[in-house]
C-alpha atoms as a PDB file:
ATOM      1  CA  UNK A   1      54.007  56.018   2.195  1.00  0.00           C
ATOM      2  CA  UNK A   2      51.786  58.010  -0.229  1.00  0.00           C
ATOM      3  CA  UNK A   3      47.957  58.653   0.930  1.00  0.00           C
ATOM      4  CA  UNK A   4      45.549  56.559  -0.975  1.00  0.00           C
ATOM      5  CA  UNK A   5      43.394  58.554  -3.058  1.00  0.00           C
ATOM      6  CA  UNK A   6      39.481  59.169  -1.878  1.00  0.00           C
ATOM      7  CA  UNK A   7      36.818  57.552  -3.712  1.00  0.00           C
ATOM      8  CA  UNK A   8      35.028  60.216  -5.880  1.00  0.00           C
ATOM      9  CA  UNK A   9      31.632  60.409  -3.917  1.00  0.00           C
ATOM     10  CA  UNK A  10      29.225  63.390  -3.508  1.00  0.00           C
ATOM     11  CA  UNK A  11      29.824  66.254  -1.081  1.00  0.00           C
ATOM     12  CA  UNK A  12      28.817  65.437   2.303  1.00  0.00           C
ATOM     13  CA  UNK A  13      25.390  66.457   3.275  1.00  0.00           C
ATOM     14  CA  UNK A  14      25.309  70.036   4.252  1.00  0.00           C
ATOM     15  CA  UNK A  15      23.670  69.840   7.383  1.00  0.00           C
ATOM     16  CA  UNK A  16      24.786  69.836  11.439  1.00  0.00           C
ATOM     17  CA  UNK A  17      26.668  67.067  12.691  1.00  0.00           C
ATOM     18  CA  UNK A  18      29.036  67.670   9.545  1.00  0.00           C
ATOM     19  CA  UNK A  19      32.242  67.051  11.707  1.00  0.00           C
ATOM     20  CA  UNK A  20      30.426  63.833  12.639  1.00  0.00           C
ATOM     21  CA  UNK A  21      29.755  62.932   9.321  1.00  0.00           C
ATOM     22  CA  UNK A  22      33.047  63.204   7.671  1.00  0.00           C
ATOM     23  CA  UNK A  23      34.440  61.118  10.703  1.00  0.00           C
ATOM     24  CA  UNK A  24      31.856  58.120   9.721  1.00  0.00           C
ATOM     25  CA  UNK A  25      32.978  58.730   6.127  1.00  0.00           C
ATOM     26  CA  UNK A  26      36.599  58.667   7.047  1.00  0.00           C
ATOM     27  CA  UNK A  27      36.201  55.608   9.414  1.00  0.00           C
ATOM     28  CA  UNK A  28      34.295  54.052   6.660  1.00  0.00           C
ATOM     29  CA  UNK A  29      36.785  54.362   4.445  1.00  0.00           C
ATOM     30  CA  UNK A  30      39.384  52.249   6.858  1.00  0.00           C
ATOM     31  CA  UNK A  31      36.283  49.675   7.603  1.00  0.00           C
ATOM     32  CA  UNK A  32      36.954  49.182   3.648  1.00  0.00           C
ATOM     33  CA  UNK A  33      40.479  48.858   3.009  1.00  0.00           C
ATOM     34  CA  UNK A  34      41.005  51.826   1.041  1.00  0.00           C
ATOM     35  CA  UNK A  35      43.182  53.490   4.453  1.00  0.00           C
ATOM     36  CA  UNK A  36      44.884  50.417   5.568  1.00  0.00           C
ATOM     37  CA  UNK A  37      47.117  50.643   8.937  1.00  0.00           C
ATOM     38  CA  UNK A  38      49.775  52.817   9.194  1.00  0.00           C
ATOM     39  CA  UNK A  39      48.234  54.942   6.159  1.00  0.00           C
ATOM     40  CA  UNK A  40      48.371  58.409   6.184  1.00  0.00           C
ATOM     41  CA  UNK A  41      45.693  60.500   6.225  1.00  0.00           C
ATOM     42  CA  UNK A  42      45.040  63.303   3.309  1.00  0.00           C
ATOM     43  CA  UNK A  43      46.638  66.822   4.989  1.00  0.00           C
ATOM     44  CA  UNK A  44      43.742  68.991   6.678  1.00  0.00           C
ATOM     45  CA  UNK A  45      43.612  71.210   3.080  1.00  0.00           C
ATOM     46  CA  UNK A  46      42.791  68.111   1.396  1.00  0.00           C
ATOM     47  CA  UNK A  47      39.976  67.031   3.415  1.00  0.00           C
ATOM     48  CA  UNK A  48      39.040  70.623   2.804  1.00  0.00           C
ATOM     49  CA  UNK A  49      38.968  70.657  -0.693  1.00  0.00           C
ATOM     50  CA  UNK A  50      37.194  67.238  -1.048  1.00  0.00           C
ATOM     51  CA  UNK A  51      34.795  67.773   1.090  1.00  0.00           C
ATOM     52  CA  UNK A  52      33.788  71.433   0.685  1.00  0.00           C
ATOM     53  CA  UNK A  53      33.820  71.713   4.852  1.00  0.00           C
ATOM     54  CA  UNK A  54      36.003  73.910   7.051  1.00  0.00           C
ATOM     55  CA  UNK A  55      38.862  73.545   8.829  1.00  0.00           C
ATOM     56  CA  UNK A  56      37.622  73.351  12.080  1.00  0.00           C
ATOM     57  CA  UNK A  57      34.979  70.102  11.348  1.00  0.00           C
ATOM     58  CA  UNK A  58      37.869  68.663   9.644  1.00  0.00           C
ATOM     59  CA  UNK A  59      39.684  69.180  12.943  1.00  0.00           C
ATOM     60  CA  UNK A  60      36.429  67.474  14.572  1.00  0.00           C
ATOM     61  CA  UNK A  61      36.306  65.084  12.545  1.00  0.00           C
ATOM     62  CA  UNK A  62      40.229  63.901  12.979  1.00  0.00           C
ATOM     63  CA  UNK A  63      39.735  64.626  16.711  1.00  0.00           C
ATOM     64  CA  UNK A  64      36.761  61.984  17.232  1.00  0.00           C
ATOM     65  CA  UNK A  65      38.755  59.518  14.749  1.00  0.00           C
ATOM     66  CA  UNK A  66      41.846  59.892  17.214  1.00  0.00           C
ATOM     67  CA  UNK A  67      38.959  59.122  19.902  1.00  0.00           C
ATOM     68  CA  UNK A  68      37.521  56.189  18.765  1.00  0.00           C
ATOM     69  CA  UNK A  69      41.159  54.463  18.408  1.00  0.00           C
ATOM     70  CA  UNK A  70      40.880  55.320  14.237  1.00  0.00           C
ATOM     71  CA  UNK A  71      44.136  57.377  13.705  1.00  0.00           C
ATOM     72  CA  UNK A  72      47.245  58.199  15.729  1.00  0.00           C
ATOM     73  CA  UNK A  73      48.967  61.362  15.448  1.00  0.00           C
ATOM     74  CA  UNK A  74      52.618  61.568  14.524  1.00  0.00           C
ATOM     75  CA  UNK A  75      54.401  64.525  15.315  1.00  0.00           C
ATOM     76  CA  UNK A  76      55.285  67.019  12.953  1.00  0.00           C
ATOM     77  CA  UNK A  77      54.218  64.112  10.164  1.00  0.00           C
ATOM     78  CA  UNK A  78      50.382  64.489  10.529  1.00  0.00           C
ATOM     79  CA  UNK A  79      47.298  61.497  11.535  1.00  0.00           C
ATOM     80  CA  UNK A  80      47.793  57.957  10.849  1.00  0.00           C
ATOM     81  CA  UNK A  81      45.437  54.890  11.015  1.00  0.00           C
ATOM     82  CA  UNK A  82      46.086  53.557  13.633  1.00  0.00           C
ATOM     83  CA  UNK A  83      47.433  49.765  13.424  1.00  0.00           C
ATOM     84  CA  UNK A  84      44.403  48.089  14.926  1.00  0.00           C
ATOM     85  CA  UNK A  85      41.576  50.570  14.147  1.00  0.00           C
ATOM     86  CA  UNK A  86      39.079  51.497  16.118  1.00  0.00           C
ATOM     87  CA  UNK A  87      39.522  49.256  19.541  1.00  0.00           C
ATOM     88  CA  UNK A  88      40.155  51.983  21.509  1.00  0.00           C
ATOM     89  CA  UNK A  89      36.289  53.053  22.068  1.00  0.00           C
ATOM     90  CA  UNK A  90      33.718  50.859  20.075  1.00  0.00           C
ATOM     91  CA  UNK A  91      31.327  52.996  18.236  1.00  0.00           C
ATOM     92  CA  UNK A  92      28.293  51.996  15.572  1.00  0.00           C
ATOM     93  CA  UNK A  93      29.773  53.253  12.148  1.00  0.00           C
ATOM     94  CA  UNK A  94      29.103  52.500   8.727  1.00  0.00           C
ATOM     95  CA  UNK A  95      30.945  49.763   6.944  1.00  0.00           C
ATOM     96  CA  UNK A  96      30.243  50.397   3.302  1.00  0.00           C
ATOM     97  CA  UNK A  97      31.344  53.506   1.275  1.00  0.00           C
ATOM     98  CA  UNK A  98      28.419  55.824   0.739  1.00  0.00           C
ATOM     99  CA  UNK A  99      27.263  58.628   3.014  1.00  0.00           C
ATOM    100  CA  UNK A 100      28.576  57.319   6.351  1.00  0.00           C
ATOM    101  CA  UNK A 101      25.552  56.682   7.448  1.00  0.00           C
ATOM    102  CA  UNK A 102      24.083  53.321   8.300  1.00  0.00           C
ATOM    103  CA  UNK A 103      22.671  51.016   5.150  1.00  0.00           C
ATOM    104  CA  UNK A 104      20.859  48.043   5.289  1.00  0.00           C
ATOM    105  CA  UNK A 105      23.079  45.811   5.764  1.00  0.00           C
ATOM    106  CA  UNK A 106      25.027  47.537   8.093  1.00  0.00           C
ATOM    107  CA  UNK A 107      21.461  47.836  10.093  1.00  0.00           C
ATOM    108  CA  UNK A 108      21.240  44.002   9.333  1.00  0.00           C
ATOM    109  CA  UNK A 109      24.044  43.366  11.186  1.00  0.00           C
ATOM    110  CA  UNK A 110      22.950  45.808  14.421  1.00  0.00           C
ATOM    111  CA  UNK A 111      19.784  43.882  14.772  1.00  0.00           C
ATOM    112  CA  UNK A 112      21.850  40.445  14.928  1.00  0.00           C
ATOM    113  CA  UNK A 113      24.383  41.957  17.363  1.00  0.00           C
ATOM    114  CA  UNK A 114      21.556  43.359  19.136  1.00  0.00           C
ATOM    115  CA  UNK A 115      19.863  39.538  19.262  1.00  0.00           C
ATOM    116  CA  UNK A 116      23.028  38.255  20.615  1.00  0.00           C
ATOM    117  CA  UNK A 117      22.737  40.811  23.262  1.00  0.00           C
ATOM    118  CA  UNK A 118      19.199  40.782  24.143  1.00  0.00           C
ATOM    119  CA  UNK A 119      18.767  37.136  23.939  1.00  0.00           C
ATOM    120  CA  UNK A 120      21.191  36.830  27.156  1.00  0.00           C
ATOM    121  CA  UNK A 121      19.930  39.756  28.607  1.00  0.00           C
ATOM    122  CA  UNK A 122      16.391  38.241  28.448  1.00  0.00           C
ATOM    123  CA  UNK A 123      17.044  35.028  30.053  1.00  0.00           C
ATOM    124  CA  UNK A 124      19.698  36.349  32.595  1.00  0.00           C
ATOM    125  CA  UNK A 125      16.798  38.623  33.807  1.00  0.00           C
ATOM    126  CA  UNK A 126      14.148  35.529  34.180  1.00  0.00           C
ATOM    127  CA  UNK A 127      16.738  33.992  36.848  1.00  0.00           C
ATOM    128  CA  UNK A 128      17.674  37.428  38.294  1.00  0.00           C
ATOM    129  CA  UNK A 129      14.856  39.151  38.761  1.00  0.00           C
ATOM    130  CA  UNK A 130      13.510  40.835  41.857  1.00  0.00           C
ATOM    131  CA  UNK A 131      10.332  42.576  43.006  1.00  0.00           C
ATOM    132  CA  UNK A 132      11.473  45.874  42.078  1.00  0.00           C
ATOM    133  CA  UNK A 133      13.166  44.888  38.746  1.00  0.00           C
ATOM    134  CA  UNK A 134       9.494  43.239  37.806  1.00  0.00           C
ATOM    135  CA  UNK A 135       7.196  46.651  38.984  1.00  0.00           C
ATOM    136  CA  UNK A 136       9.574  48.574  36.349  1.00  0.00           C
ATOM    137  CA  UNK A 137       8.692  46.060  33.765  1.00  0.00           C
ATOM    138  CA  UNK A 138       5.392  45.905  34.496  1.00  0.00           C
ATOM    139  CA  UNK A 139       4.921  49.774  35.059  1.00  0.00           C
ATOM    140  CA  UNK A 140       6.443  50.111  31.413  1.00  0.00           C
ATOM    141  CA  UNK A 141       4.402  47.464  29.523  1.00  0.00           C
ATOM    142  CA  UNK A 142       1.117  48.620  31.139  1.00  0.00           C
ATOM    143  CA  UNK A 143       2.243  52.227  30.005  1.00  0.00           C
ATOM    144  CA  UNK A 144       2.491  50.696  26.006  1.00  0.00           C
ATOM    145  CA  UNK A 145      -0.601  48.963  26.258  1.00  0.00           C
ATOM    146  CA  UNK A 146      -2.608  52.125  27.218  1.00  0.00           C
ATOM    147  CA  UNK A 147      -0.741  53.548  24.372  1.00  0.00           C
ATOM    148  CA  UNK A 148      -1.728  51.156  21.917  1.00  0.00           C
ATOM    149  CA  UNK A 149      -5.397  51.139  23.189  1.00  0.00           C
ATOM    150  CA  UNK A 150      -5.818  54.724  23.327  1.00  0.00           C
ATOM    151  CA  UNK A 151      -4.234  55.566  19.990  1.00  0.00           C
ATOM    152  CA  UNK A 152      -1.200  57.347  22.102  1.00  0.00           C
ATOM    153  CA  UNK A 153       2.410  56.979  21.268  1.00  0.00           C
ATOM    154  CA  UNK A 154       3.932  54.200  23.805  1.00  0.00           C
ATOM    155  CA  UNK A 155       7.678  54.751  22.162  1.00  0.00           C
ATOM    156  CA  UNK A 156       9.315  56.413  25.433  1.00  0.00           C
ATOM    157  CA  UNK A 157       7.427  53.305  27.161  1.00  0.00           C
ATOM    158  CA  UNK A 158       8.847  50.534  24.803  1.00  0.00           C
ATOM    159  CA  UNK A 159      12.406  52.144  25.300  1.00  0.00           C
ATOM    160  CA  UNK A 160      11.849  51.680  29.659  1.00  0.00           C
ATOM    161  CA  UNK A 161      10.714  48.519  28.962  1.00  0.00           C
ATOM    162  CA  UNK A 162      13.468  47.340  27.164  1.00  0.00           C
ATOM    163  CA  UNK A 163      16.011  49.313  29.893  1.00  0.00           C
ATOM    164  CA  UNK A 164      13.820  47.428  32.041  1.00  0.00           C
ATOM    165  CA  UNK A 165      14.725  44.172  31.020  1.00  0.00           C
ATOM    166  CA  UNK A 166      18.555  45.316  30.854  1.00  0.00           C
ATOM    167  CA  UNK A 167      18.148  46.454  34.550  1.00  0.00           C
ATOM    168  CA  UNK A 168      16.817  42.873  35.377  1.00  0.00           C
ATOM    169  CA  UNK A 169      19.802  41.139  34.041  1.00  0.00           C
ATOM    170  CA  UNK A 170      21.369  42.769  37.006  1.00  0.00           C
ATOM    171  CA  UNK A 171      25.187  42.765  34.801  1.00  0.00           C
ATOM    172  CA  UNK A 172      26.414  46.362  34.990  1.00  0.00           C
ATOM    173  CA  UNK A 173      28.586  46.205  31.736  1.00  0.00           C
ATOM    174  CA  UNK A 174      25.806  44.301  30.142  1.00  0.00           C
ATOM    175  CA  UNK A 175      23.414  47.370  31.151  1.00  0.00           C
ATOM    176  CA  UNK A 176      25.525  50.107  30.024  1.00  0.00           C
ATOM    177  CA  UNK A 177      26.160  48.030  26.091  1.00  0.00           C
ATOM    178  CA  UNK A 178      22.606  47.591  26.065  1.00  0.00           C
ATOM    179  CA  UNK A 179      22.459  51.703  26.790  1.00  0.00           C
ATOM    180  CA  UNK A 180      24.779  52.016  24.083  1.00  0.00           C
ATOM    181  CA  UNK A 181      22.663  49.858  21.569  1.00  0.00           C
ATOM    182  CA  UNK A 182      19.549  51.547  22.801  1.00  0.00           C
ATOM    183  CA  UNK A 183      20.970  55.280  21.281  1.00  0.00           C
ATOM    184  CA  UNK A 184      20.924  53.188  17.459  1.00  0.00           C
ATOM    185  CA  UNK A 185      16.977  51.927  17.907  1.00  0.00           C
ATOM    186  CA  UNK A 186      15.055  54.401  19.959  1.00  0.00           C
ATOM    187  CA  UNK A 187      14.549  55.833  16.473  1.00  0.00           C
ATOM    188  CA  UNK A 188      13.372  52.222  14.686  1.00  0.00           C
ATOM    189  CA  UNK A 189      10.832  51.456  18.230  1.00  0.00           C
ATOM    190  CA  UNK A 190       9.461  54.708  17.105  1.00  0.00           C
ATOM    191  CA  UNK A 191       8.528  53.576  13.628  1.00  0.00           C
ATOM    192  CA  UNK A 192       6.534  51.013  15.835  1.00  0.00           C
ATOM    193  CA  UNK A 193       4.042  53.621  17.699  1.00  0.00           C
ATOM    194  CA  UNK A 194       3.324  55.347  14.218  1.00  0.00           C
ATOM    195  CA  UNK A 195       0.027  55.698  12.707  1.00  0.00           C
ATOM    196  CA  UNK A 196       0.924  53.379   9.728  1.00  0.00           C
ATOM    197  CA  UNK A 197       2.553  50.140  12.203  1.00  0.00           C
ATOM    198  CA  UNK A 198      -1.143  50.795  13.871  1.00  0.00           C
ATOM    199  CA  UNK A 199      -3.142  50.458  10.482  1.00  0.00           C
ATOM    200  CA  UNK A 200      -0.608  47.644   9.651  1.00  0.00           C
ATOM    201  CA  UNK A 201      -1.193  45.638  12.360  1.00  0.00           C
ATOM    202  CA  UNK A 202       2.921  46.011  13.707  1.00  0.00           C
ATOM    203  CA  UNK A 203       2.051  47.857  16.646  1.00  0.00           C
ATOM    204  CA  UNK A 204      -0.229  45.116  18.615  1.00  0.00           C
ATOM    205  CA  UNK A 205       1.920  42.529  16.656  1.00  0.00           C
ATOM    206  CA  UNK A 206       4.983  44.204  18.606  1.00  0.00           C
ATOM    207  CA  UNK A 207       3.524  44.373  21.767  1.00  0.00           C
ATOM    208  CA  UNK A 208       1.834  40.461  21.747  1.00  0.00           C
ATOM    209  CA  UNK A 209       5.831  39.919  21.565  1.00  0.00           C
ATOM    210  CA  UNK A 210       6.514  42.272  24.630  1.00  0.00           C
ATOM    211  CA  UNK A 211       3.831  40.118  26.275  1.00  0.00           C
ATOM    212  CA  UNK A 212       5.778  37.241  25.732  1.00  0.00           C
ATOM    213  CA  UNK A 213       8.682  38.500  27.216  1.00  0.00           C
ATOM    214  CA  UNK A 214       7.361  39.799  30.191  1.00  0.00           C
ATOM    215  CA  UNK A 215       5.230  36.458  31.145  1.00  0.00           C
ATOM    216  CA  UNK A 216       8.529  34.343  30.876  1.00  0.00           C
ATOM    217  CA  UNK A 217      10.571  36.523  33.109  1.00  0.00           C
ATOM    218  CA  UNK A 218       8.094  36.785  35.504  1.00  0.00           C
ATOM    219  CA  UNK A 219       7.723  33.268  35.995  1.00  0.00           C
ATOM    220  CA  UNK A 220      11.445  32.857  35.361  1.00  0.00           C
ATOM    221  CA  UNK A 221      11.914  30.757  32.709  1.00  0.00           C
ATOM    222  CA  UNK A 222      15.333  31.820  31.329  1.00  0.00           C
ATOM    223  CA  UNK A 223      14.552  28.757  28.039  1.00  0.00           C
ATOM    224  CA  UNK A 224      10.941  30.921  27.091  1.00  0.00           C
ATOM    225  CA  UNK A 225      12.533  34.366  27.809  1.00  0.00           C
ATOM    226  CA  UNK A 226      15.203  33.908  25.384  1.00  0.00           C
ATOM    227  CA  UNK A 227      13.171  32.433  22.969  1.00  0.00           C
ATOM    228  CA  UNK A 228      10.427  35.431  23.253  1.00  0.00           C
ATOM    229  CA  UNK A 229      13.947  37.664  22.783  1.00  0.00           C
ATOM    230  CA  UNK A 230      14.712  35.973  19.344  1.00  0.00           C
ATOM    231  CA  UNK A 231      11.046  36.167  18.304  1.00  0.00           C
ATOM    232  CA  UNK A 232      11.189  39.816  19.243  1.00  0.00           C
ATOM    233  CA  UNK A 233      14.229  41.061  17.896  1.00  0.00           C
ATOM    234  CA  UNK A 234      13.211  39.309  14.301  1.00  0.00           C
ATOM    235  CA  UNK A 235      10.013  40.613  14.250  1.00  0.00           C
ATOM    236  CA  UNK A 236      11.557  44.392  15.164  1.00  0.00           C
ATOM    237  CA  UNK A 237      13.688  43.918  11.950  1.00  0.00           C
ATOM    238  CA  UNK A 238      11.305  42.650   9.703  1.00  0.00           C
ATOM    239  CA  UNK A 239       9.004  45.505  10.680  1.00  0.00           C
ATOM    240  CA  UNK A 240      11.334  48.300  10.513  1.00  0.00           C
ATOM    241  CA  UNK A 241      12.484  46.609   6.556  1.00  0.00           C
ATOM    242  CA  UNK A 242       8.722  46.374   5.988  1.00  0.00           C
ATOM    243  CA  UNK A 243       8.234  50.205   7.129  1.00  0.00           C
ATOM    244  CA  UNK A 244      11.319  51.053   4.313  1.00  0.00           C
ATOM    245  CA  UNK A 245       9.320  52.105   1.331  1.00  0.00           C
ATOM    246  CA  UNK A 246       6.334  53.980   3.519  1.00  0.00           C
ATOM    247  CA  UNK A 247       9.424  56.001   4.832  1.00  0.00           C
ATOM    248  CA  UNK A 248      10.881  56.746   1.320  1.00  0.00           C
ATOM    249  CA  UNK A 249       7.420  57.995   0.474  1.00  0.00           C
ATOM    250  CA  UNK A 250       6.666  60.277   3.084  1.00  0.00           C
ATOM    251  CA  UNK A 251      10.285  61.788   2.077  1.00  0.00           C
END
């Protein structure tokens, strides 16, 4: 079977993490069709060439592909996509064609996955909840609110809280996914503790909402915890799409 030819995009970004980068490409390339199952991959020089990277981030690259469940390697007949891609280790990739990094509605998508997640999480932590499990919680959302009254950046606090309530839900698995989705919006809680979300009015919006959650776990009411989840969650994404344009700016 011949290799598909590659999209004619831009060179990758010069910049660390290339190996990284070429992998997200590369998986976002099977996401799309254009490397179906059982393709092969272009030869090691080819990635080369198109790319403008070395040999050994190509070699990364291929490596964290075979990783991730992405390709198989045949012997003495080069890397493969595998037949069902990317099952072996689930990882946060780019769907679309582009840069391999996230777009909008890839990040769309996150924030409903993570509403599915945190939704449950919420209201399995308002019927599991113990003394301990509501100190941490409290310790954490005492921590933002001296944050947001004191002009001082509660971020690191929002991300305990949040662990917090994954801790509460007392699920293992569900605590380690939630660890997982945590890596993809430390960056986006961020957005919430900076000057601009203060002047906007998203900061003590976001934290009325953490308020919400924290009063229906503590008086464990699994129906108002979920609920406050939902309202969270959609207020997070509306405020990190509203932040969009300030970003571009700054850039």
């Amino acid at each position: 079977m011949t290799t598909p030819p590659l999209p004619t995009d831009s060179e990758l970004p010069r910049a660390t993490g290339l190996s990284a980068t070429l992998a997200g490409r590369l998986a976002a390339l099977i996401h799309a069709g254009d490397l179906g199952p059982g393709d092969r991959l272009p030869t090691e020089k080819q990635l080369v060439e198109r790319f403008a990277v070395s040999r050994a981030v190509v070699r990364e690259a291929i490596a964290r592909l075979k990783t991730d469940g992405f390709v198989e390697s045949r012997q003495g007949s080069g890397a493969f996509v595998a037949a069902k891609p990317g099952l072996a280790n689930f990882r946060i990739v780019a769907q679309s064609k582009g840069t391999g990094q996230l777009d909008t509605a890839d990040l769309a998508h996150v924030f409903e996955l993570r509403g599915v997640i945190e939704v449950g999480m919420a209201e399995l932590a308002a019927q599991r909840r113990t003394k301990a499990d509501i100190a941490a919680l409290d310790a954490a959302f005492m921590q933002m609110q001296q944050a947001l009254e004191q002009g001082g950046d509660g971020a690191d606090a929002d991300d305990a809280f949040h662990a917090a309530i994954a801790t509460a839900a007392h699920n293992p698995y569900l605590a380690q996914f939630a660890a997982f989705l945590a890596q993809h919006f430390s960056a986006t809680r961020r957005l919430t503790w900076q000057p601009e979300a203060r002047q906007s009015g998203s900061t003590l919006a976001a934290q009325a909402e953490h308020l919400d959650l924290v009063k229906a776990i503590l008086q464990g009411n699994a129906e108002a915890a979920g609920f406050a989840a939902r309202r969270h969650i959609a207020g997070a994404a509306a405020r990190y799409q509203a932040a969009q344009p300030a970003q571009k700016k700054k850039g």
